[in-house]
C-alpha atoms as a PDB file:
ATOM      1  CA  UNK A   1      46.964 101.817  41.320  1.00  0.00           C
ATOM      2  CA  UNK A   2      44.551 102.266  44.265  1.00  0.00           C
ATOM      3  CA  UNK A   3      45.583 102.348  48.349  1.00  0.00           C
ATOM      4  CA  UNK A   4      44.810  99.641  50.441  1.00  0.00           C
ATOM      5  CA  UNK A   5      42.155 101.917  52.971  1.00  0.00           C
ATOM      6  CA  UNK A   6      40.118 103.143  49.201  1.00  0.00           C
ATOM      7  CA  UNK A   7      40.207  99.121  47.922  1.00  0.00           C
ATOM      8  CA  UNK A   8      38.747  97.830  51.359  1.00  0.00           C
ATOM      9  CA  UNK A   9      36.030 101.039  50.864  1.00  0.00           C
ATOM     10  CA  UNK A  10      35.576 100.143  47.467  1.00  0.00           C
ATOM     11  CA  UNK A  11      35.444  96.171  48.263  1.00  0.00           C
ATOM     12  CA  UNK A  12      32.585  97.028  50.946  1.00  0.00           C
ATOM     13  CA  UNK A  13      30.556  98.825  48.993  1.00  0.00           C
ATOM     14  CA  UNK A  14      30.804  95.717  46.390  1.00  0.00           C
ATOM     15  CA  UNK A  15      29.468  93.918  48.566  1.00  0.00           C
ATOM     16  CA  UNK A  16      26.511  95.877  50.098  1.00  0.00           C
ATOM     17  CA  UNK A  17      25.533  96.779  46.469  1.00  0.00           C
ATOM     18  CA  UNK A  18      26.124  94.062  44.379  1.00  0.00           C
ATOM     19  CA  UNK A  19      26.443  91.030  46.223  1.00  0.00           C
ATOM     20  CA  UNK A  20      23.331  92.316  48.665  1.00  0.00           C
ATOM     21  CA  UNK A  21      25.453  90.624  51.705  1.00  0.00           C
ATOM     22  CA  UNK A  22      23.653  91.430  55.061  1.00  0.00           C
ATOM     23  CA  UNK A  23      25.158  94.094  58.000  1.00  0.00           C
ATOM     24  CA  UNK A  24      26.566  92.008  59.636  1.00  0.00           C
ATOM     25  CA  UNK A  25      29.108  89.936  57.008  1.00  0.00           C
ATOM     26  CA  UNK A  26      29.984  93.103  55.936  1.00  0.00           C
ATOM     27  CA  UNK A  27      31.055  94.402  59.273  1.00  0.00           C
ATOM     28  CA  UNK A  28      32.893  91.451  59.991  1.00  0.00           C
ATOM     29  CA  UNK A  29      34.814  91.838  56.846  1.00  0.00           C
ATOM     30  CA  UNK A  30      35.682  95.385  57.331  1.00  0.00           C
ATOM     31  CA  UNK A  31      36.935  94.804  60.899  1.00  0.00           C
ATOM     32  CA  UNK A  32      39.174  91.983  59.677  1.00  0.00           C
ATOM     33  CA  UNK A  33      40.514  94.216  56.580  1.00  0.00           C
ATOM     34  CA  UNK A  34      40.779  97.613  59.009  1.00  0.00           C
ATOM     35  CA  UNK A  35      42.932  95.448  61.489  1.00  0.00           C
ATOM     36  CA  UNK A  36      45.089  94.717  58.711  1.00  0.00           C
ATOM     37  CA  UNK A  37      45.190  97.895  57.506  1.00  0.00           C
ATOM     38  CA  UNK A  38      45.786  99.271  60.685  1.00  0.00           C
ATOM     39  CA  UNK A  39      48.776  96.558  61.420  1.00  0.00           C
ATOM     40  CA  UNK A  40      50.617  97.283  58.236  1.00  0.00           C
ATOM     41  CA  UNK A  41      50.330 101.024  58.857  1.00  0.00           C
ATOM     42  CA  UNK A  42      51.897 100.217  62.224  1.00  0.00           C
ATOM     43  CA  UNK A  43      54.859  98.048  61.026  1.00  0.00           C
ATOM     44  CA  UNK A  44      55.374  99.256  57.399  1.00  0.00           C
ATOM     45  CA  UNK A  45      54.849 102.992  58.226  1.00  0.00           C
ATOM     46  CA  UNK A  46      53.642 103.819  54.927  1.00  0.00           C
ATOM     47  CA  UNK A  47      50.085 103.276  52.913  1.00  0.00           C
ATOM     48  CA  UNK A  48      49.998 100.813  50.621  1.00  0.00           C
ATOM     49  CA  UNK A  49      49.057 100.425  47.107  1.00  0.00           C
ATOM     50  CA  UNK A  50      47.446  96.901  46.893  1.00  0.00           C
ATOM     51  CA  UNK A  51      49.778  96.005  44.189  1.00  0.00           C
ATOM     52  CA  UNK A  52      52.292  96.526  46.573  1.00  0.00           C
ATOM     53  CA  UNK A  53      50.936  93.867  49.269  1.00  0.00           C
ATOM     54  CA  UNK A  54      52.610  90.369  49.129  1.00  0.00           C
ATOM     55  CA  UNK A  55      52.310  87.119  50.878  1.00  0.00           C
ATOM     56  CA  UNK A  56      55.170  87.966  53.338  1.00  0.00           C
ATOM     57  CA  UNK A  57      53.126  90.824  54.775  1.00  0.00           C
ATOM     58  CA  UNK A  58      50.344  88.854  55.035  1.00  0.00           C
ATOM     59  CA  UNK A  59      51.873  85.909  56.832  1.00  0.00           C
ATOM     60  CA  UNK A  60      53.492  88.478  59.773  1.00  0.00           C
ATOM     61  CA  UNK A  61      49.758  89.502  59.980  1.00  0.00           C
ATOM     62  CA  UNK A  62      48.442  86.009  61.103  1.00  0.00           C
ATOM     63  CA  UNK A  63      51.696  85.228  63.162  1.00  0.00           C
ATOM     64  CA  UNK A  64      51.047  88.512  65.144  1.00  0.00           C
ATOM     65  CA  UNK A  65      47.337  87.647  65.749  1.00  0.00           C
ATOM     66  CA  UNK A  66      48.402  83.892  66.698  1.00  0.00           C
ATOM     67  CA  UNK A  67      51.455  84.730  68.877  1.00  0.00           C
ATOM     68  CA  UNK A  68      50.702  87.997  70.351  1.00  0.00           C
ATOM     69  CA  UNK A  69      47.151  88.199  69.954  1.00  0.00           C
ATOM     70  CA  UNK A  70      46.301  84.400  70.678  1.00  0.00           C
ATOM     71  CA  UNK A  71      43.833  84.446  68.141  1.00  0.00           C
ATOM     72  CA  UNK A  72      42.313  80.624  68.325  1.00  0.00           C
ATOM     73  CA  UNK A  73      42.545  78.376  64.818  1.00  0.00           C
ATOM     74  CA  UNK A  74      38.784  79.009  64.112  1.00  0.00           C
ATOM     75  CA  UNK A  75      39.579  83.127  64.093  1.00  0.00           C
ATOM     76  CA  UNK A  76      42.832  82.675  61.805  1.00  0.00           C
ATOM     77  CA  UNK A  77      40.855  80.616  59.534  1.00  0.00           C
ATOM     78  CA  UNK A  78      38.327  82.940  59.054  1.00  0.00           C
ATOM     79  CA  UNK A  79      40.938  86.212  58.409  1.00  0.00           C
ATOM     80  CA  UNK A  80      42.366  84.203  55.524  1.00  0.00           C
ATOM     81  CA  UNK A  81      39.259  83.065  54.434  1.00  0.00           C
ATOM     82  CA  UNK A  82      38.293  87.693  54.529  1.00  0.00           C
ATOM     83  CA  UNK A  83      41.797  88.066  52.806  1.00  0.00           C
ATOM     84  CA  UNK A  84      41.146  85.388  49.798  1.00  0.00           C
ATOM     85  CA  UNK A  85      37.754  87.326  49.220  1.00  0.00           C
ATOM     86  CA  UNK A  86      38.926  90.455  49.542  1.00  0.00           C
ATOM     87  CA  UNK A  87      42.112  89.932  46.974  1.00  0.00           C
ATOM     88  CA  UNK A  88      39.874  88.009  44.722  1.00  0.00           C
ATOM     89  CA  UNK A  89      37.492  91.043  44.049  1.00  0.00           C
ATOM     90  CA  UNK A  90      40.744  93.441  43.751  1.00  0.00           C
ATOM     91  CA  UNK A  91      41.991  90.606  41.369  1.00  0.00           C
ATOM     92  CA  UNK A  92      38.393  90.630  39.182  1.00  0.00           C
ATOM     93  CA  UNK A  93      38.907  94.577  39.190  1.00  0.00           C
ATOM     94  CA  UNK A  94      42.563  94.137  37.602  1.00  0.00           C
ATOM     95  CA  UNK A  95      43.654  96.183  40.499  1.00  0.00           C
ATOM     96  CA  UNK A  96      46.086  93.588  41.310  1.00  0.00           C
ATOM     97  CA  UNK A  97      48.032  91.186  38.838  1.00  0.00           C
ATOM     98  CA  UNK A  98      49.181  88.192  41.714  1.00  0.00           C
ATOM     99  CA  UNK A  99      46.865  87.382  44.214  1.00  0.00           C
ATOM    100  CA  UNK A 100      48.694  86.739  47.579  1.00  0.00           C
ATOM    101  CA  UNK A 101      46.762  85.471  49.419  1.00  0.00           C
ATOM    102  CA  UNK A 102      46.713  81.868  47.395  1.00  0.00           C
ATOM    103  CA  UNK A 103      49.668  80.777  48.493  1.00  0.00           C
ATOM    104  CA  UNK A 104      48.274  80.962  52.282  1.00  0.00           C
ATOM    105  CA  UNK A 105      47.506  77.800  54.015  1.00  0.00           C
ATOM    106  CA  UNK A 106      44.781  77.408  56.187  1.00  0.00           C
ATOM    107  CA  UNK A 107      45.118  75.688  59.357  1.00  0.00           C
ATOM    108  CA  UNK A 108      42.966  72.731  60.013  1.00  0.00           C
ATOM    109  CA  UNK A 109      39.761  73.282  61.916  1.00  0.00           C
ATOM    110  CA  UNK A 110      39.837  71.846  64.981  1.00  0.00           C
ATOM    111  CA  UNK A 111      36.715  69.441  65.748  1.00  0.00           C
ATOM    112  CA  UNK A 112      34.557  70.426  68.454  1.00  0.00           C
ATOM    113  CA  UNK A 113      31.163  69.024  69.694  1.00  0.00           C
ATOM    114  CA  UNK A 114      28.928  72.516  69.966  1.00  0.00           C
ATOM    115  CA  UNK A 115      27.575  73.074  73.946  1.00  0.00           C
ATOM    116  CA  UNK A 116      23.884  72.970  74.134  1.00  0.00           C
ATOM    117  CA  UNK A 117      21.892  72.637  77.376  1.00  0.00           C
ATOM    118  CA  UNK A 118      19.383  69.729  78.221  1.00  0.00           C
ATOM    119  CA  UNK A 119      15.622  70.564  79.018  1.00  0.00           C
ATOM    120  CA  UNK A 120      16.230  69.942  82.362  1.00  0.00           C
ATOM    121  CA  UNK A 121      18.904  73.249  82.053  1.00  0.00           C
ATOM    122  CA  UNK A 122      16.759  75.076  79.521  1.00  0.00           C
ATOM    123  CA  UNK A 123      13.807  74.740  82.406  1.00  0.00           C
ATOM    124  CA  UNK A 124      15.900  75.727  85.478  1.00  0.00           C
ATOM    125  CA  UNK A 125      17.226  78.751  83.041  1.00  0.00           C
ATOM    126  CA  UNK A 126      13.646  80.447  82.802  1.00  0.00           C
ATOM    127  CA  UNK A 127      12.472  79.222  86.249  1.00  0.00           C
ATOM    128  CA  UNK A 128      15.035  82.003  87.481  1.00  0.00           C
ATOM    129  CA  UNK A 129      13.432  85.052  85.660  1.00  0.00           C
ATOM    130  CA  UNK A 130      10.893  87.560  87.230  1.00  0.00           C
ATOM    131  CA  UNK A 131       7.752  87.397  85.126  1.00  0.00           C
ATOM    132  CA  UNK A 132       6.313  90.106  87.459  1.00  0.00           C
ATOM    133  CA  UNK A 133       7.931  92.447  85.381  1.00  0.00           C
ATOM    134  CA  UNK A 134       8.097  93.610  81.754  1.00  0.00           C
ATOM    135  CA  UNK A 135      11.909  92.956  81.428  1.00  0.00           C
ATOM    136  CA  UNK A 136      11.639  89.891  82.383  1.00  0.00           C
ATOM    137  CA  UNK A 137       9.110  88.723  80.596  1.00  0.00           C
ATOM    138  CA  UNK A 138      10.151  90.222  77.306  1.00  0.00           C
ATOM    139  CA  UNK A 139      13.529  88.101  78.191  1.00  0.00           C
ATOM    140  CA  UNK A 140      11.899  84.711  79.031  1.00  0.00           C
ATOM    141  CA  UNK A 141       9.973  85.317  75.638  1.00  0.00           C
ATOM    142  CA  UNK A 142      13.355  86.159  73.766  1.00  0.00           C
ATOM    143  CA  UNK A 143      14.965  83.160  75.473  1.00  0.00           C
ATOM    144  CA  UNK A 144      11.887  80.525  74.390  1.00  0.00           C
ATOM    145  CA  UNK A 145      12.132  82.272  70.975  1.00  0.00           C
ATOM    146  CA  UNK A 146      15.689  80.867  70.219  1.00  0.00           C
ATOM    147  CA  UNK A 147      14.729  77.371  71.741  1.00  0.00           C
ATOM    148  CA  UNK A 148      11.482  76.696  70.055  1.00  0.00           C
ATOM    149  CA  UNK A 149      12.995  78.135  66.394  1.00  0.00           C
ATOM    150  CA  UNK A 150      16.546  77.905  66.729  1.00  0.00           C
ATOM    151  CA  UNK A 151      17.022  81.320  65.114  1.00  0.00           C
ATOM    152  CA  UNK A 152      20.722  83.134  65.083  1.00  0.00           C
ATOM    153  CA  UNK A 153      20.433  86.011  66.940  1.00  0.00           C
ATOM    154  CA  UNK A 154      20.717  88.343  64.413  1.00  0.00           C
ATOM    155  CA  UNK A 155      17.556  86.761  63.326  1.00  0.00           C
ATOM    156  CA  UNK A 156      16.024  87.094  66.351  1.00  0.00           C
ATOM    157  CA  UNK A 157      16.829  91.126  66.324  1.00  0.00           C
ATOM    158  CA  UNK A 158      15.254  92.181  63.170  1.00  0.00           C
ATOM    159  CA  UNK A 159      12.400  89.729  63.520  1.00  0.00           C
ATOM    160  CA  UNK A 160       9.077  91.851  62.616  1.00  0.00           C
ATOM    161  CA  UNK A 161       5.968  91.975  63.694  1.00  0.00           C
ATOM    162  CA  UNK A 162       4.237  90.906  60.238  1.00  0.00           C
ATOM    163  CA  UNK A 163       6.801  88.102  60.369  1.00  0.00           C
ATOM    164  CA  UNK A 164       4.942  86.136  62.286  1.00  0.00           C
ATOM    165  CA  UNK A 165       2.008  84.571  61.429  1.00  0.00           C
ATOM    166  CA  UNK A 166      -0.619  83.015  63.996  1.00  0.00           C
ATOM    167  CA  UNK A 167      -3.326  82.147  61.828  1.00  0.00           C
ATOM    168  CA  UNK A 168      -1.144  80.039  59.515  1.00  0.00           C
ATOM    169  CA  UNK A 169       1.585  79.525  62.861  1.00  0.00           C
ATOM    170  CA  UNK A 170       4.612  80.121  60.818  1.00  0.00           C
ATOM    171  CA  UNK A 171       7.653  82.504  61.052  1.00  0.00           C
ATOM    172  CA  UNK A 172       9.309  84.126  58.354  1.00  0.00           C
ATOM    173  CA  UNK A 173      12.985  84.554  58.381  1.00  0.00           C
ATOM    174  CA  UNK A 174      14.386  87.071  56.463  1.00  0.00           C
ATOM    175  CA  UNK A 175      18.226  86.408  55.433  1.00  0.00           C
ATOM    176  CA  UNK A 176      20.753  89.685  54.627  1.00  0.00           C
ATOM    177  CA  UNK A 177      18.834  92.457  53.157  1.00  0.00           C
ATOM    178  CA  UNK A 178      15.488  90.527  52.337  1.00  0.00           C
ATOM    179  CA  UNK A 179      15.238  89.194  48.980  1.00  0.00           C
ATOM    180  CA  UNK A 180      16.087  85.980  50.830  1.00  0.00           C
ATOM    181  CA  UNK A 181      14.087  84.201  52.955  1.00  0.00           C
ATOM    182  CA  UNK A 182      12.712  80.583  54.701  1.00  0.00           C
ATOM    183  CA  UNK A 183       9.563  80.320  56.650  1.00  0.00           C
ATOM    184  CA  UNK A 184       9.755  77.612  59.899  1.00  0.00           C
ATOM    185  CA  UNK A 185       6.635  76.421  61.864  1.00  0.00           C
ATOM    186  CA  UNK A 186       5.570  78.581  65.262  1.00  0.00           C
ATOM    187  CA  UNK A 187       5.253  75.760  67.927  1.00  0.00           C
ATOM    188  CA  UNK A 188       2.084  75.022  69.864  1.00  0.00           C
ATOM    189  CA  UNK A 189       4.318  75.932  72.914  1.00  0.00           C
ATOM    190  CA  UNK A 190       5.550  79.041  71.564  1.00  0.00           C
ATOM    191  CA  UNK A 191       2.581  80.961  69.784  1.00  0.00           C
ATOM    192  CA  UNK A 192       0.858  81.655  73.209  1.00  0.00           C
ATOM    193  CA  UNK A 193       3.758  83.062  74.587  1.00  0.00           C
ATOM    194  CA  UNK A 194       4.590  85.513  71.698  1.00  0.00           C
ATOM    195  CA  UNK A 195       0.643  86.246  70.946  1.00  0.00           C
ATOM    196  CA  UNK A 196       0.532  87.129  75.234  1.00  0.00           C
ATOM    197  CA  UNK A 197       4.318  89.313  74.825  1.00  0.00           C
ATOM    198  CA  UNK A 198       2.546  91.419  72.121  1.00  0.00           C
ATOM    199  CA  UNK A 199      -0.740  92.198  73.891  1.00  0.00           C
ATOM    200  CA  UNK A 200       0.111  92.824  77.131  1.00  0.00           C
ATOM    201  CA  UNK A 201       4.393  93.674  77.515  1.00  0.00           C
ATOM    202  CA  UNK A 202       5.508  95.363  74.523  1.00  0.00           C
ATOM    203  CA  UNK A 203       5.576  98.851  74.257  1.00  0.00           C
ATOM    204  CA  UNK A 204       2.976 100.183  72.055  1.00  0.00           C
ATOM    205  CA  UNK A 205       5.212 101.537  69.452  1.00  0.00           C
ATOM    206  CA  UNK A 206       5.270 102.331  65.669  1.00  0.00           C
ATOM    207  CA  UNK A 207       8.763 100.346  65.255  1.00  0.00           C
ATOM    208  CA  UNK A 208       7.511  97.297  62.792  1.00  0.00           C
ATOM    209  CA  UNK A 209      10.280  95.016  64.828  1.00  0.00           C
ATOM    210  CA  UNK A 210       8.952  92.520  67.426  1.00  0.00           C
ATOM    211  CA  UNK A 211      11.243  92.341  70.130  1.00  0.00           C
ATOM    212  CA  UNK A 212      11.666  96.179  71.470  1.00  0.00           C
ATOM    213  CA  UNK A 213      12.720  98.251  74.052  1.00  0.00           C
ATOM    214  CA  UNK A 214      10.826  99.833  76.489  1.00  0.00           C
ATOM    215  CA  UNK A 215      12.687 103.470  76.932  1.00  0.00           C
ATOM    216  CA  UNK A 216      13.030 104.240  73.335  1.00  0.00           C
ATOM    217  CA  UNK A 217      10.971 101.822  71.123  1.00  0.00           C
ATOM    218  CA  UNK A 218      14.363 100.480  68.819  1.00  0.00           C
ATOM    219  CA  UNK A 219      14.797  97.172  68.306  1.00  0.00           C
ATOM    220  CA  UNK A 220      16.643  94.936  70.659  1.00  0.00           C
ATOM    221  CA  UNK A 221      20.021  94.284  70.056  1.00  0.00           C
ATOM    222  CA  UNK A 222      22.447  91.548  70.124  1.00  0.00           C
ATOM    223  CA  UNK A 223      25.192  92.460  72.671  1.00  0.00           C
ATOM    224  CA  UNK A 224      21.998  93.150  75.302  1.00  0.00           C
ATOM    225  CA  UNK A 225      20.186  89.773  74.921  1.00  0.00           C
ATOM    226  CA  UNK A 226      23.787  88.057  74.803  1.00  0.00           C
ATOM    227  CA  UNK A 227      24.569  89.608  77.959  1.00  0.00           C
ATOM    228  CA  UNK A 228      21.227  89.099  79.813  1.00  0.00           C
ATOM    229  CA  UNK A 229      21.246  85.419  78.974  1.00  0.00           C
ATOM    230  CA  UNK A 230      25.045  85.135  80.785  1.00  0.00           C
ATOM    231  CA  UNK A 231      23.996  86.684  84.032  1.00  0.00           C
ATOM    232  CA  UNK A 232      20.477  84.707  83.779  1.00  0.00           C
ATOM    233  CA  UNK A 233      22.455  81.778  83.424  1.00  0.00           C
ATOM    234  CA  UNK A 234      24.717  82.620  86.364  1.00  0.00           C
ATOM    235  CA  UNK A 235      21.752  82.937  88.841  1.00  0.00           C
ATOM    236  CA  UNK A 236      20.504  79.463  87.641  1.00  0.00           C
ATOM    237  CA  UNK A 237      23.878  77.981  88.577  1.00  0.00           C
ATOM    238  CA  UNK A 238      24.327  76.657  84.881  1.00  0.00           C
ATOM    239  CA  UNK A 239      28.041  76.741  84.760  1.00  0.00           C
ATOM    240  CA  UNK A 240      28.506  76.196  80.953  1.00  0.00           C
ATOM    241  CA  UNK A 241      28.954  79.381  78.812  1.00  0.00           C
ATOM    242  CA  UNK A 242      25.229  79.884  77.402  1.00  0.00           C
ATOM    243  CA  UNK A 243      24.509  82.203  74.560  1.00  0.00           C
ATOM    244  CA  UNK A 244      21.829  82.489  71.942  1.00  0.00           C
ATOM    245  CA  UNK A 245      23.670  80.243  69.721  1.00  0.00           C
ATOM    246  CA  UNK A 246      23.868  77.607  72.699  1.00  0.00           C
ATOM    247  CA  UNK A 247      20.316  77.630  72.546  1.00  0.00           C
ATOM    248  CA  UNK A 248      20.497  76.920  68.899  1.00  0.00           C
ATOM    249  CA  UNK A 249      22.675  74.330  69.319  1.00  0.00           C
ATOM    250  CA  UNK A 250      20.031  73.028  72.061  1.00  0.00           C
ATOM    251  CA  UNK A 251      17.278  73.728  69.766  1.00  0.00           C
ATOM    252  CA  UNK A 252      18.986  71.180  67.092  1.00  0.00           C
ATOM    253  CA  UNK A 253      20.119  68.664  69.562  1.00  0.00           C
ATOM    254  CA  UNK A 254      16.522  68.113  71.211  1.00  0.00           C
ATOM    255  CA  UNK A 255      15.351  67.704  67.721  1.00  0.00           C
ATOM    256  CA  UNK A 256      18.033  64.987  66.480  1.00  0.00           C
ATOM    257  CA  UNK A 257      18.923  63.547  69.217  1.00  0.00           C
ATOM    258  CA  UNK A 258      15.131  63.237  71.088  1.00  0.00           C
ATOM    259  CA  UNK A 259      12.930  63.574  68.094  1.00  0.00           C
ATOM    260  CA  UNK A 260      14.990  61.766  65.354  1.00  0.00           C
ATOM    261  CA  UNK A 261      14.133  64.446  63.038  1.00  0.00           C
ATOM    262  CA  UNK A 262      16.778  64.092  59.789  1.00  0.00           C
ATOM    263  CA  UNK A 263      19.649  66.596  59.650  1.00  0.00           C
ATOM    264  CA  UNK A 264      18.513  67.368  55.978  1.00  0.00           C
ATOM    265  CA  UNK A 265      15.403  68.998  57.036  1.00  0.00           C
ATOM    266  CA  UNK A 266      16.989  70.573  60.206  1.00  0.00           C
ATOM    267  CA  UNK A 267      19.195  72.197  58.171  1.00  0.00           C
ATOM    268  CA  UNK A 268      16.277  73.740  56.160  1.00  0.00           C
ATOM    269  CA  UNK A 269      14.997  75.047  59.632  1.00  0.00           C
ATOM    270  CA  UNK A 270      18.196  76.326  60.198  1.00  0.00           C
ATOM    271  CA  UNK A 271      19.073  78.280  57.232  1.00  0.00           C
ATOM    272  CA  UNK A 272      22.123  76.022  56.419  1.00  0.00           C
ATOM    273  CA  UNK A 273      23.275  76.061  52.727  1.00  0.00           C
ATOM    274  CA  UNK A 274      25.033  72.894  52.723  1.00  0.00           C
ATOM    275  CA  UNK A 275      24.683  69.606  54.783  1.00  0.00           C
ATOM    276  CA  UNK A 276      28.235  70.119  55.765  1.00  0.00           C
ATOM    277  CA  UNK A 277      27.169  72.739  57.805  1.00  0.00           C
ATOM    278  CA  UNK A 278      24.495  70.559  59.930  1.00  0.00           C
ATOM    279  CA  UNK A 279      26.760  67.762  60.213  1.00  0.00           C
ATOM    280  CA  UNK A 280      28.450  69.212  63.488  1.00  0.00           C
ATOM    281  CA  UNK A 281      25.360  68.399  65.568  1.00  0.00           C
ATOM    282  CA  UNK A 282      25.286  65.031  64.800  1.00  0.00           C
ATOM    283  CA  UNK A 283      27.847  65.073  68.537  1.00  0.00           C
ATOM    284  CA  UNK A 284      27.751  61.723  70.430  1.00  0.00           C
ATOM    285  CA  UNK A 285      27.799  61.958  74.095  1.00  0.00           C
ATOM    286  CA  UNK A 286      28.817  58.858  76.468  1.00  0.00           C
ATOM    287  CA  UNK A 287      25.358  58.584  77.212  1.00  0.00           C
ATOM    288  CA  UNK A 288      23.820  57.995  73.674  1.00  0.00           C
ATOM    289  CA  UNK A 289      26.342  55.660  73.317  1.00  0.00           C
ATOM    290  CA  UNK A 290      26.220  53.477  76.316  1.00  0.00           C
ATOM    291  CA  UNK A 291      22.175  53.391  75.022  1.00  0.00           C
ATOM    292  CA  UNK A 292      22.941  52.447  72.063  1.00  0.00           C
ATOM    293  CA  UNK A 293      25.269  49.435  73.010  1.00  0.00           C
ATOM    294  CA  UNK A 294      22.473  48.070  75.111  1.00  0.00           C
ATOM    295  CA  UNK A 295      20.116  47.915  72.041  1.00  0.00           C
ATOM    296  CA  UNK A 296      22.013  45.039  70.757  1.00  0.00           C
ATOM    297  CA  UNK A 297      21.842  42.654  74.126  1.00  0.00           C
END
């Protein structure tokens, strides 16, 4: 028999080790298995031994993040897609005889068309930062980063130096702890603006990552650049919630729906690992439409 806190330790370390999943998967599973853990503890009063754990217990769990916690579908979805996982590798280990979690149901996915902006918003976006300044032109080179390359922002964070390559103008992207990888091309746009970042407004520092900051020489990270973009946004008057993965939505958008470019290969820009995945941007607005109707007069 093992506890449910030493099987979510053990189940972690599975997959840092074995499976070679990247920081952050991993730290989204453990916060969806130590809010479970945490819950049970809570309402049970007493660890338990996985064996012990049955569907019941794991059905109060979603109902308490849907009714009191108003989790959304898309955030239930993914904690039963953490607890089938996470019972499957306690089920390979023979820690467990029943698996519980396959007798949950997930709820259907709700369709939605992903926000992006339009050039016109992209434009008005970095026409509102100070390029006087270090800060803001490290952020206005962040910000054309994610549109020209459409990188997560994970990506974006542990981007190196030696990554990028101006004499052959590609990137290399690096996926979980580096044995993976997919190299997309540096646009004519963008290689001026990352060759002038590096010579003239990042620190000189031994850190080997690109995008720094300027007190301590660590990397940048994501709950900074996420929050820079908002208020950057704000002062542009863009009233639509824009993120780094906005701009990667725009980044897809201005290639499929301007450029005609084929989902198959935007999906190898992106990093997808199915089609399925890119399908979502293939979002018809009124516009397109009412375009497309007057191509047949």
């Amino acid at each position: 028999m093992i506890a449910l806190f030493e099987a979510i330790q053990e189940f972690l370390t599975y997959l840092k080790v074995e499976v070679n999943r990247s920081g952050e998967t991993i730290k989204g599973y453990e916060k969806d298995l130590s809010q479970f853990h945490r819950y049970y503890l809570s309402q049970w009063k007493v660890e338990p031994f996985v064996d012990e754990i049955e569907t019941h217990h794991l059905r109060t769990f979603l109902r308490y993040l849907s009714e009191e916690k108003n989790y959304k579908t898309n955030s239930i979805i993914r904690m039963i897609a953490t607890f089938r996982s996470f019972f499957r590798f306690l089920e390979r280990e023979e820690y467990i005889q029943k698996n519980p979690s396959n007798r949950l149901q997930a709820p259907k996915k709700p369709e939605s068309i992903p926000k992006y902006l339009t050039k016109e918003e992209i434009e008005r976006l970095l026409s509102v930062i100070n390029q006087n300044k270090d800060k803001g032109k490290r952020i206005y080179t962040i910000i054309q980063t994610l549109r020209y390359t459409g990188l997560r922002i994970s990506e974006l964070t542990n981007l190196k130096i030696e990554d990028v390559n101006f004499e052959e103008a590609s990137i290399t992207v690096w996926h979980g702890k580096g044995d993976k990888y997919r190299i997309i091309p540096l646009h004519p746009e963008l290689a001026p603006i990352l060759r002038d970042y590096l010579e003239n407004v990042r620190p000189k520092v031994s850190s080997p990552y690109f995008f720094v900051t300027k007190k301590t020489g660590t990397k940048m990270t994501p709950g900074y650049i996420r929050l820079t973009i908002h208020k950057i946004a704000e002062e542009a008057g863009i009233t639509k919630n824009v993120t780094p993965h906005v701009l990667r939505h725009s980044f897809v958008t201005s290639l499929y729906k301007d450029h005609g470019v084929d989902l198959l290969r935007i999906g190898k820009l992106l990093g997808h690992a199915s089609p399925r995945a890119t399908s979502i941007y293939t979002h018809t607005t009124p516009e397109h439409l009412r375009e497309a109707l007057e191509k047949l007069s």
